[in-house]
C-alpha atoms as a PDB file:
ATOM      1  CA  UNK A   1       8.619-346.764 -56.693  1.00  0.00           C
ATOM      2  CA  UNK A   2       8.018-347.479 -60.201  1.00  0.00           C
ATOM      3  CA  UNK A   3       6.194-350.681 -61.625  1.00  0.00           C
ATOM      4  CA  UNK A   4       9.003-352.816 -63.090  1.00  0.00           C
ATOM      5  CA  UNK A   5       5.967-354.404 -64.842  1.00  0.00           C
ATOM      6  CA  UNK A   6       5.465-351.371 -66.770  1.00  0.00           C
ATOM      7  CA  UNK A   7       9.013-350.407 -67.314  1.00  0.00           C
ATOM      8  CA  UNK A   8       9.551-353.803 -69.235  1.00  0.00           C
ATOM      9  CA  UNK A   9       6.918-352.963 -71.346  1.00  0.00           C
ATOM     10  CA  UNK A  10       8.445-349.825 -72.411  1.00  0.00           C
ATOM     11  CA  UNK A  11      11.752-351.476 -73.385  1.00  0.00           C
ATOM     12  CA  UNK A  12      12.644-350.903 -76.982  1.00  0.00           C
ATOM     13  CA  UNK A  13      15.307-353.263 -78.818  1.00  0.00           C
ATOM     14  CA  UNK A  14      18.761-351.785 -79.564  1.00  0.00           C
ATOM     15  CA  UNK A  15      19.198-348.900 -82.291  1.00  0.00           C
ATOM     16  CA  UNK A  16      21.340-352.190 -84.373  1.00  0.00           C
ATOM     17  CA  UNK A  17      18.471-353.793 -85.352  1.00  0.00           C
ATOM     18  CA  UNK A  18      16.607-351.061 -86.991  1.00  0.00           C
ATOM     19  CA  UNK A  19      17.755-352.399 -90.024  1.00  0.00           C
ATOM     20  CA  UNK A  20      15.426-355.528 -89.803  1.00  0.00           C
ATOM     21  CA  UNK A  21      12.827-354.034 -87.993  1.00  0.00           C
ATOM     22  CA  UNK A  22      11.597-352.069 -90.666  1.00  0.00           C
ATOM     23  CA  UNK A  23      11.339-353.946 -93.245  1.00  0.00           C
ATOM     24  CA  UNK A  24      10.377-357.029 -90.922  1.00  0.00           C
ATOM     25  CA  UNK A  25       7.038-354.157 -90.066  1.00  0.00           C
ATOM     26  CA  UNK A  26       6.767-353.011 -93.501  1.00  0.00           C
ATOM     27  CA  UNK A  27       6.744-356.535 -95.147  1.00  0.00           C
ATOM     28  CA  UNK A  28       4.074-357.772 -92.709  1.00  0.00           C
ATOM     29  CA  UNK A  29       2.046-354.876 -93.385  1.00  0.00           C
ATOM     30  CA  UNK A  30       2.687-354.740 -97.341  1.00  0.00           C
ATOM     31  CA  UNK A  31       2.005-358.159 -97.495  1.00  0.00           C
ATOM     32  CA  UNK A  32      -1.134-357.918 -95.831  1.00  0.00           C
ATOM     33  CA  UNK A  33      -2.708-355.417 -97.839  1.00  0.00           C
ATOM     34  CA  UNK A  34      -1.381-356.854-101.487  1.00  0.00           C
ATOM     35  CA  UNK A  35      -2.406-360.468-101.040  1.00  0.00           C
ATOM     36  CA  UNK A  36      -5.481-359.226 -99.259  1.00  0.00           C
ATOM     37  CA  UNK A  37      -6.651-357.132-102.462  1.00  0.00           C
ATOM     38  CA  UNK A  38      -5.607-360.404-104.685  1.00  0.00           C
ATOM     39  CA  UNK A  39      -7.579-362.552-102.862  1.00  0.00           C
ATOM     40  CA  UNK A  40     -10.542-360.087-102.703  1.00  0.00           C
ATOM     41  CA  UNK A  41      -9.879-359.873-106.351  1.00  0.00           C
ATOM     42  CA  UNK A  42      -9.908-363.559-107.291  1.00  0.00           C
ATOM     43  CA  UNK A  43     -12.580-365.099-105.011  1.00  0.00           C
ATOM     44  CA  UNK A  44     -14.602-361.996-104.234  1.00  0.00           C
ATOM     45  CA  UNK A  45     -15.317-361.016-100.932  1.00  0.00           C
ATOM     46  CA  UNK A  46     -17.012-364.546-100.013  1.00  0.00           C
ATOM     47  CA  UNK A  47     -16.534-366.891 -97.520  1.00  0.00           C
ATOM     48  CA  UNK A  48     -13.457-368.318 -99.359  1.00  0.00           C
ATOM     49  CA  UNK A  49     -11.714-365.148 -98.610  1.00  0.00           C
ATOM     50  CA  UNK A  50     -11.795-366.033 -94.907  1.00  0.00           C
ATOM     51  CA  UNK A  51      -9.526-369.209 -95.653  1.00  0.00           C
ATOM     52  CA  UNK A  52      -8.048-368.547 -98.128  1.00  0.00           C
ATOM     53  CA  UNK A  53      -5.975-365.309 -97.812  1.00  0.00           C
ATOM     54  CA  UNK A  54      -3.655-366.362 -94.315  1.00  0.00           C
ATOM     55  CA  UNK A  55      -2.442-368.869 -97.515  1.00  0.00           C
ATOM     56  CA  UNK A  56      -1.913-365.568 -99.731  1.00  0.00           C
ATOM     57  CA  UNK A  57      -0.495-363.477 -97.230  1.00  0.00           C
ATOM     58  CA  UNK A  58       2.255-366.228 -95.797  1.00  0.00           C
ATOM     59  CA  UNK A  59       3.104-366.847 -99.203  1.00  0.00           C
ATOM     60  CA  UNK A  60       3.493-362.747-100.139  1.00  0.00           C
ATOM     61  CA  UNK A  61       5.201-362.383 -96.793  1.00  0.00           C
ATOM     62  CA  UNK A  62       7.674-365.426 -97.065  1.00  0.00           C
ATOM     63  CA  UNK A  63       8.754-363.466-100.429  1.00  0.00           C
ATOM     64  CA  UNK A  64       8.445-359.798 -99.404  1.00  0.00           C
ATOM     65  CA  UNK A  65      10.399-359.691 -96.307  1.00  0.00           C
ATOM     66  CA  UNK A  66      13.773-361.516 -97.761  1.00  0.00           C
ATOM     67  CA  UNK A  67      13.286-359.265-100.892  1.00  0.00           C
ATOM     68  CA  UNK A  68      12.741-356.471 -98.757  1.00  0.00           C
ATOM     69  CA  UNK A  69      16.494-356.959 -97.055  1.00  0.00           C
ATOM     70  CA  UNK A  70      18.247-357.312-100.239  1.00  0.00           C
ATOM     71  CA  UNK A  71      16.047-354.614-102.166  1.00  0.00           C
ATOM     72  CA  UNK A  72      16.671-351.707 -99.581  1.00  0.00           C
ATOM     73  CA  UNK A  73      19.950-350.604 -99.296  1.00  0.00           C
ATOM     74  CA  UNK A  74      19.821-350.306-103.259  1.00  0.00           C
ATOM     75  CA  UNK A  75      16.734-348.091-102.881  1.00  0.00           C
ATOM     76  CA  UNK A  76      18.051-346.312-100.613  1.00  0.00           C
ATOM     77  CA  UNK A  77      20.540-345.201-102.830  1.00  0.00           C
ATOM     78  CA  UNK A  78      18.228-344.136-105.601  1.00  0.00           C
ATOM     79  CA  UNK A  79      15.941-342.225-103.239  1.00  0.00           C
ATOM     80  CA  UNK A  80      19.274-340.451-102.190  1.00  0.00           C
ATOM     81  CA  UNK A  81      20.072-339.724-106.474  1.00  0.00           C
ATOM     82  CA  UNK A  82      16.662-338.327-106.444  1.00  0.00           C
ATOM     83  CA  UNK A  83      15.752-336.336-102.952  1.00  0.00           C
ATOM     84  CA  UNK A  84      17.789-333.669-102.416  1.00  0.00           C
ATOM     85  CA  UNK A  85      18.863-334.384 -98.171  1.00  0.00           C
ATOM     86  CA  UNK A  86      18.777-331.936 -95.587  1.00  0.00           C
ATOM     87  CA  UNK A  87      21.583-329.386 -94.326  1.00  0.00           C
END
């Protein structure tokens, strides 16, 4: 008899929301990374850093994931202009 237990953790959300999903991901990890390299950049890699970049990357993320949603069905029309799509 299989573990239900482990069965729920497998469950994946519905194909439909793909389209938030990834940017939700990508934004959160994007985010992360930019605001992480500013605030490396403008304190140094100090104690500040510690405090101050979850400031920096709620800010960056707050921005990134709405711009993300409006931002990606126009580039993925200019990736389509430029990458020639499989047969």
């Amino acid at each position: 008899m299989p573990n239900t237990q482990s069965r729920a953790a497998r469950r994946k959300l519905s194909p439909k929301y793909g389209w938030v999903v990834m940017p939700l991901v990508l934004s959160i990890l994007m985010s992360a990374v930019v605001s992480a390299v500013s605030t490396a950049m403008t304190v140094g890699a100090i104690a500040q850093f510690g405090s101050r970049w979850p400031n920096a990357w709620l800010v960056s993320w707050v921005v990134g994931f709405p711009t993300l949603i409006m931002v990606l069905p126009v580039v993925r029309r200019i990736v389509a202009a430029l990458v020639e799509q499989p047969r």
